[in-house]
PDB file of N, CA and C in Angstrom:
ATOM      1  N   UNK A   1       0.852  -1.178   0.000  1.00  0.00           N
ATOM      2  CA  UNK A   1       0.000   0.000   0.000  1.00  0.00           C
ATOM      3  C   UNK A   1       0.896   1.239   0.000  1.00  0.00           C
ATOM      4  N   UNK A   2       0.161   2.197  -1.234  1.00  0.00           N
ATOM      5  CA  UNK A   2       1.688   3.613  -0.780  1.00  0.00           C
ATOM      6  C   UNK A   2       0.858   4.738  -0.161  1.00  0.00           C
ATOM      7  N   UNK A   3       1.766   5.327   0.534  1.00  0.00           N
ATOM      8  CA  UNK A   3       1.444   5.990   1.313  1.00  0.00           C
ATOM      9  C   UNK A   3       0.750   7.793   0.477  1.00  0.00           C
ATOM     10  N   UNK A   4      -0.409   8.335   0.925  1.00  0.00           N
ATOM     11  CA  UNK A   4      -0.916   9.456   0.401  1.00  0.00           C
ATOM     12  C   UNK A   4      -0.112  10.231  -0.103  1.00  0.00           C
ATOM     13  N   UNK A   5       1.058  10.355   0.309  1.00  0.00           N
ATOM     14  CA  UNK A   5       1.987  11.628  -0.252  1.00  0.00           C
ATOM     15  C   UNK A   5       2.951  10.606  -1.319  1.00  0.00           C
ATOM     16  N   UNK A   6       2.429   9.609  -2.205  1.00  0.00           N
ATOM     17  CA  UNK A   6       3.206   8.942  -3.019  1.00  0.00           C
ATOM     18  C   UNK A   6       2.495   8.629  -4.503  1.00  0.00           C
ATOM     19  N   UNK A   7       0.628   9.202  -3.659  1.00  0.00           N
ATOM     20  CA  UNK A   7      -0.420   8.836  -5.047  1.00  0.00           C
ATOM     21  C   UNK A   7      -0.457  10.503  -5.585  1.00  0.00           C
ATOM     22  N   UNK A   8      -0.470  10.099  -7.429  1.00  0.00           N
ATOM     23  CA  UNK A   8      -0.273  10.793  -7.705  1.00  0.00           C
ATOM     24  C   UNK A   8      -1.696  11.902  -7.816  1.00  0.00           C
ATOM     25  N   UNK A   9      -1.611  12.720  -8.347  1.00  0.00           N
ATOM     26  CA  UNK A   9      -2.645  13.913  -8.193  1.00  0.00           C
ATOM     27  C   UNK A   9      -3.884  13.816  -9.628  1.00  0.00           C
ATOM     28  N   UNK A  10      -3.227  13.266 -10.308  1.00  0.00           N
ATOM     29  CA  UNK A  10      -3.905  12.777 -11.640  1.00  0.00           C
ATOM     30  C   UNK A  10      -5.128  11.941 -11.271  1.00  0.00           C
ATOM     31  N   UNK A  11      -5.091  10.973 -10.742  1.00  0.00           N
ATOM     32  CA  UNK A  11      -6.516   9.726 -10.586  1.00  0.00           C
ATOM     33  C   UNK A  11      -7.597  10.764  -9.868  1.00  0.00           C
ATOM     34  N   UNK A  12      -6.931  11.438  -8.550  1.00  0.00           N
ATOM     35  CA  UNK A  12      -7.471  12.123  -7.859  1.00  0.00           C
ATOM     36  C   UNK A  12      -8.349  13.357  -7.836  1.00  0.00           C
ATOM     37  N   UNK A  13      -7.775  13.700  -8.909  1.00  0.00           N
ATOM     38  CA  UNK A  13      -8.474  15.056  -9.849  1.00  0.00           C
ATOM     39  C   UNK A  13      -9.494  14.852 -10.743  1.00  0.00           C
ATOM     40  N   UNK A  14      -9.344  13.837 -11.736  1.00  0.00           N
ATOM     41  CA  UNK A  14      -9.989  12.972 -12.339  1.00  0.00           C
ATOM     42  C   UNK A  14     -11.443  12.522 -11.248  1.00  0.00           C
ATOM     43  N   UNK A  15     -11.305  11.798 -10.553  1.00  0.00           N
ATOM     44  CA  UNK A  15     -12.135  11.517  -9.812  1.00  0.00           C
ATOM     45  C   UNK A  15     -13.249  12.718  -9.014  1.00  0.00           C
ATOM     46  N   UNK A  16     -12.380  13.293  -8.911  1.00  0.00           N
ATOM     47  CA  UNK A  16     -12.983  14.518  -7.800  1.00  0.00           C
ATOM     48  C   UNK A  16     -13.852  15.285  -9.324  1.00  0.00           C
ATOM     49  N   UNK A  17     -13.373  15.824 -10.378  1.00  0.00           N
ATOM     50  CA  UNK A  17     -14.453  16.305 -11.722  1.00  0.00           C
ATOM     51  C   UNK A  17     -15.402  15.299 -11.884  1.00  0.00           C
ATOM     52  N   UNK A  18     -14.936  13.924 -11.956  1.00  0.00           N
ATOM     53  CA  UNK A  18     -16.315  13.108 -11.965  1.00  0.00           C
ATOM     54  C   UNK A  18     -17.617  13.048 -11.266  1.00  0.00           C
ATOM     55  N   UNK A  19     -17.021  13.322 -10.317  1.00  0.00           N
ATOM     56  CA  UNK A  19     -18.173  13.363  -8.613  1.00  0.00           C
ATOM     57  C   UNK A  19     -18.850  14.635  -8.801  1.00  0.00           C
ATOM     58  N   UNK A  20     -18.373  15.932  -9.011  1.00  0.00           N
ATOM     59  CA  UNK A  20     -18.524  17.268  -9.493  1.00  0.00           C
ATOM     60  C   UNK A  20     -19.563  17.409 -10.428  1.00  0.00           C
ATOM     61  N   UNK A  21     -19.431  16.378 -11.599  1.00  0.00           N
ATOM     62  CA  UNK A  21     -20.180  16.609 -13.050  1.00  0.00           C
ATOM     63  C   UNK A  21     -20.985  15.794 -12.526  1.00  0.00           C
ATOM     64  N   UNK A  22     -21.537  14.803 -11.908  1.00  0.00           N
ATOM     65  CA  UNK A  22     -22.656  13.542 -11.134  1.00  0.00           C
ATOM     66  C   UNK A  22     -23.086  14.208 -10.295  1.00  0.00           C
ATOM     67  N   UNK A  23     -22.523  15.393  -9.695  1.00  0.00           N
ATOM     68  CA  UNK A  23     -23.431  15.120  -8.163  1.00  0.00           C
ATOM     69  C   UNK A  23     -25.060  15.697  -8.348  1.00  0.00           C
ATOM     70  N   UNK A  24     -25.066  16.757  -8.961  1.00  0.00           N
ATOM     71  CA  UNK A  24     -26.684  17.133  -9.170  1.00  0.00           C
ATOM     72  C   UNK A  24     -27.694  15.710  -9.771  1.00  0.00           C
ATOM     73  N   UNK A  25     -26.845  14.605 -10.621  1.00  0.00           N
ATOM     74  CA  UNK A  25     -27.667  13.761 -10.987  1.00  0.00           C
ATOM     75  C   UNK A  25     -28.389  13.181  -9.871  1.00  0.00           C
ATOM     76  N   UNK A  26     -26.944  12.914  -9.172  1.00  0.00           N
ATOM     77  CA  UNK A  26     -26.531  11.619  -7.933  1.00  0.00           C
ATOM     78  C   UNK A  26     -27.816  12.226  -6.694  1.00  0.00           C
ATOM     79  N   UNK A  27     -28.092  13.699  -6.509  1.00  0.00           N
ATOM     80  CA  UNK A  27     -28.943  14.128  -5.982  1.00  0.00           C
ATOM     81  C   UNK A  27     -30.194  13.828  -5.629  1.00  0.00           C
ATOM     82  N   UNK A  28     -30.196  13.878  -7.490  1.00  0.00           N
ATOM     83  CA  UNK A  28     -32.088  13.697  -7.977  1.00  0.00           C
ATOM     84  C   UNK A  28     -32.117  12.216  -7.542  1.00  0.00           C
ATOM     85  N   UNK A  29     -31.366  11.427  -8.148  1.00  0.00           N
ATOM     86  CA  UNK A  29     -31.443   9.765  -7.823  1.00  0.00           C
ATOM     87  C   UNK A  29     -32.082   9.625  -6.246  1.00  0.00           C
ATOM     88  N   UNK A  30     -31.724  10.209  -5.168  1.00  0.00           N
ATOM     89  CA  UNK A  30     -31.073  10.259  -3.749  1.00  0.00           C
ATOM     90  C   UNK A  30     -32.510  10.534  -3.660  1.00  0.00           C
ATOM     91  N   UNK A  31     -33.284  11.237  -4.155  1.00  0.00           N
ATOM     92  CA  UNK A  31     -34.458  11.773  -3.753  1.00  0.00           C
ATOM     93  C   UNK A  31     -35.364  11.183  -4.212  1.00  0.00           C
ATOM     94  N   UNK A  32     -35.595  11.208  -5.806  1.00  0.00           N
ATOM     95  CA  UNK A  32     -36.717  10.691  -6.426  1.00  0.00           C
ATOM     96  C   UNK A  32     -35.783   9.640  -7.251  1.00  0.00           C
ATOM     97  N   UNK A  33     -36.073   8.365  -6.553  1.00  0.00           N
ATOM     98  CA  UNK A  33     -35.232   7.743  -7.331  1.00  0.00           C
ATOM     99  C   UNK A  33     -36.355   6.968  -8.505  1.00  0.00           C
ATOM    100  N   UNK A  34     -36.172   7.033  -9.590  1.00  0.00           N
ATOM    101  CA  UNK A  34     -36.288   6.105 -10.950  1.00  0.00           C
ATOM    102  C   UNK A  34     -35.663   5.312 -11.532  1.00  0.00           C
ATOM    103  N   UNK A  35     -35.770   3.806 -12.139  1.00  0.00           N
ATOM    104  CA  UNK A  35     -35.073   3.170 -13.120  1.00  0.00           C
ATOM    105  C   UNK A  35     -35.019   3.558 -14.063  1.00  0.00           C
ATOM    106  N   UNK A  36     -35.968   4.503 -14.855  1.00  0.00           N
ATOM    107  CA  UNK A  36     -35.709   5.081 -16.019  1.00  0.00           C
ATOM    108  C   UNK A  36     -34.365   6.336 -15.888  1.00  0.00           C
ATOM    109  N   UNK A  37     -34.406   7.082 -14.956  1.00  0.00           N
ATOM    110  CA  UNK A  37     -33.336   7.914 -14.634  1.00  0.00           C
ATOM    111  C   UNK A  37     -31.747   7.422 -14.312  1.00  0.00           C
ATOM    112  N   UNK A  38     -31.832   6.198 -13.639  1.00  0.00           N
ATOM    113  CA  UNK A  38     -30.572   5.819 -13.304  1.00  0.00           C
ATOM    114  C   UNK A  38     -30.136   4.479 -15.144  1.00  0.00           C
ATOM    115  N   UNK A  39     -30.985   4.615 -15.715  1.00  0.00           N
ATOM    116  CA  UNK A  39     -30.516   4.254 -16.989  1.00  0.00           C
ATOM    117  C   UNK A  39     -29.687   5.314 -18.305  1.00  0.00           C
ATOM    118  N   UNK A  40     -30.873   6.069 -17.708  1.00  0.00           N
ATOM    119  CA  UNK A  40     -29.784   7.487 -18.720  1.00  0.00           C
ATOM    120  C   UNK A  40     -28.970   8.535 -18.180  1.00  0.00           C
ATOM    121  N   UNK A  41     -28.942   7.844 -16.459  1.00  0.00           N
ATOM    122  CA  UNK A  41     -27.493   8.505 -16.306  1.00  0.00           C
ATOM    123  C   UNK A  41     -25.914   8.409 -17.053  1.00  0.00           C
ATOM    124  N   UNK A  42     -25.954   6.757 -17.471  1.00  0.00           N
ATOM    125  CA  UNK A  42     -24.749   6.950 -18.139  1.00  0.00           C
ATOM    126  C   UNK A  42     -24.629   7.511 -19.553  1.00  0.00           C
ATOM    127  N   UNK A  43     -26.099   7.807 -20.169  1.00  0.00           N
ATOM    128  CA  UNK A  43     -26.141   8.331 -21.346  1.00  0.00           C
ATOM    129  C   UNK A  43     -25.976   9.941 -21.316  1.00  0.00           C
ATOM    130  N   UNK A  44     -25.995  10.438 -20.269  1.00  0.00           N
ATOM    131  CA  UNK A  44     -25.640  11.991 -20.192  1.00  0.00           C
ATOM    132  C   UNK A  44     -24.775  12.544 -19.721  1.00  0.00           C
ATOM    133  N   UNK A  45     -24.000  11.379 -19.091  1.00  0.00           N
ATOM    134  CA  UNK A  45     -22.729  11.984 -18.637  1.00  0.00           C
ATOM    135  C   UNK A  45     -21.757  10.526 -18.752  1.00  0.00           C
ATOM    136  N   UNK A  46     -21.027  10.328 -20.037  1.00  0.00           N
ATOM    137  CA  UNK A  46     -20.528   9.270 -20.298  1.00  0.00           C
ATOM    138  C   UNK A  46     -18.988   9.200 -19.896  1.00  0.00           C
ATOM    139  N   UNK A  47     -18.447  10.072 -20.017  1.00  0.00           N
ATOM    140  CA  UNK A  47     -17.174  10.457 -19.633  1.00  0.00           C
ATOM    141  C   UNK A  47     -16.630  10.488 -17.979  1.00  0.00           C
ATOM    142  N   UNK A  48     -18.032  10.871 -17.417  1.00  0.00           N
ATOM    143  CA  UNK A  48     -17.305  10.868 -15.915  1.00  0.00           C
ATOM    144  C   UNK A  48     -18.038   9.552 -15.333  1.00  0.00           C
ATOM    145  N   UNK A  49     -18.773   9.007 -15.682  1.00  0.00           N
ATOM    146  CA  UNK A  49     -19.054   7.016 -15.927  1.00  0.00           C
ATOM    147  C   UNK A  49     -17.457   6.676 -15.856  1.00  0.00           C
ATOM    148  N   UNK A  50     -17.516   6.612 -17.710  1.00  0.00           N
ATOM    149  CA  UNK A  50     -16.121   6.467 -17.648  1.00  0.00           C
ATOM    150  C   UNK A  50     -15.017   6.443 -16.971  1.00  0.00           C
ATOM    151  N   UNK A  51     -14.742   7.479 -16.026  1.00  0.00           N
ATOM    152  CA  UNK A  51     -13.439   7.925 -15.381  1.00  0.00           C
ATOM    153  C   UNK A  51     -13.880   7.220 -14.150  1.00  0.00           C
ATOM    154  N   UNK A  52     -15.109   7.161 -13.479  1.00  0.00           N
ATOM    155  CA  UNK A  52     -15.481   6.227 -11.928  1.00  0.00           C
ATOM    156  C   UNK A  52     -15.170   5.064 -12.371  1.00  0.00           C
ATOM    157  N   UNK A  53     -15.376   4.046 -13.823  1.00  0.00           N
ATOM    158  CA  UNK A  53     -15.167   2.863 -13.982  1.00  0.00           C
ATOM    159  C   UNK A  53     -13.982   2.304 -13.992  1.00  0.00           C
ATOM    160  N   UNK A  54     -12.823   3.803 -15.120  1.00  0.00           N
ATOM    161  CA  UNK A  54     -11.791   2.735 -15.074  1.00  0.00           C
ATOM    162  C   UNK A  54     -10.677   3.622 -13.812  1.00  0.00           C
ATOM    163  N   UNK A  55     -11.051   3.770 -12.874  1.00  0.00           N
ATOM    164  CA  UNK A  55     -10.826   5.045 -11.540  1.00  0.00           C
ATOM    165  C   UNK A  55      -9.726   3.554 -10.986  1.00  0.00           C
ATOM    166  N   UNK A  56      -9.536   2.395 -11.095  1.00  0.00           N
ATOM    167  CA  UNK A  56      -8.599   1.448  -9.958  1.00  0.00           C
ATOM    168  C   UNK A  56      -7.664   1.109 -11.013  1.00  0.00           C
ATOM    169  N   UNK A  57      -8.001   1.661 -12.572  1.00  0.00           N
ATOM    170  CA  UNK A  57      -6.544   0.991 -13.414  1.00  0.00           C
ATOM    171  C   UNK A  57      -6.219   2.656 -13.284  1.00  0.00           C
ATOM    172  N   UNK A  58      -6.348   3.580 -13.345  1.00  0.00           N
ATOM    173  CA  UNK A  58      -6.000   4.400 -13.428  1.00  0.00           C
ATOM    174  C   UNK A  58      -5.200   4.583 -12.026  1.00  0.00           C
ATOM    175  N   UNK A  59      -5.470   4.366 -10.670  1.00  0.00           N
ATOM    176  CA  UNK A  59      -4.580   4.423  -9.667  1.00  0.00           C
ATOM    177  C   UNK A  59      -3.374   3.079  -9.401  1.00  0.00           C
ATOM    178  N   UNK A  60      -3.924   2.080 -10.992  1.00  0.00           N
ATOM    179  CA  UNK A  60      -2.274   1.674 -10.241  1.00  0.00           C
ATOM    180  C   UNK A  60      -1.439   1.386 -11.341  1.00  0.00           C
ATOM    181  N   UNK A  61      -2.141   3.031 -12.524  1.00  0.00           N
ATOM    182  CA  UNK A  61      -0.800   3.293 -13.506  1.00  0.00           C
ATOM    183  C   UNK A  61      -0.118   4.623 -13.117  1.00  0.00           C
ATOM    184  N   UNK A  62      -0.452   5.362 -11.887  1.00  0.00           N
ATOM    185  CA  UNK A  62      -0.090   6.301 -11.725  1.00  0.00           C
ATOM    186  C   UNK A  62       0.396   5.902 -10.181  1.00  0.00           C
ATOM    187  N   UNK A  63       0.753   4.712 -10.184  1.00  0.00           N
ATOM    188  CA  UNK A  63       1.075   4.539  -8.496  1.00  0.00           C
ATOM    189  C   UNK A  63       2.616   4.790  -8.316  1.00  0.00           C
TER     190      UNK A  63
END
């Protein structure tokens, strides 16, 4: 395991815009949740899908 001051700032940043660009979705879900809504979440925001999915190869090419 490496220690916080060894991971790099890249996965982390990445991650943190993902959460950023989701969270108003992640909101509505939280409240009124729908299956029709949590289906075209990944259709409206595909990129930060993307970056949460491949978020564990990405921390251990930047480890």
């Amino acid at each position: 395991m490496t220690p916080l001051g060894r991971l790099s700032w890249v996965p982390l940043l990445l991650a943190g815009l993902a959460l950023a660009d989701l969270s108003g979705e992640l909101r509505l879900l939280a409240d009124h949740f729908t299956w029709t809504s949590l289906v075209y979440l990944p259709a409206q925001h595909p990129l930060a899908i993307a970056v949460l999915v491949l978020l564990p190869s990405l921390f251990r090419r930047y480890r």
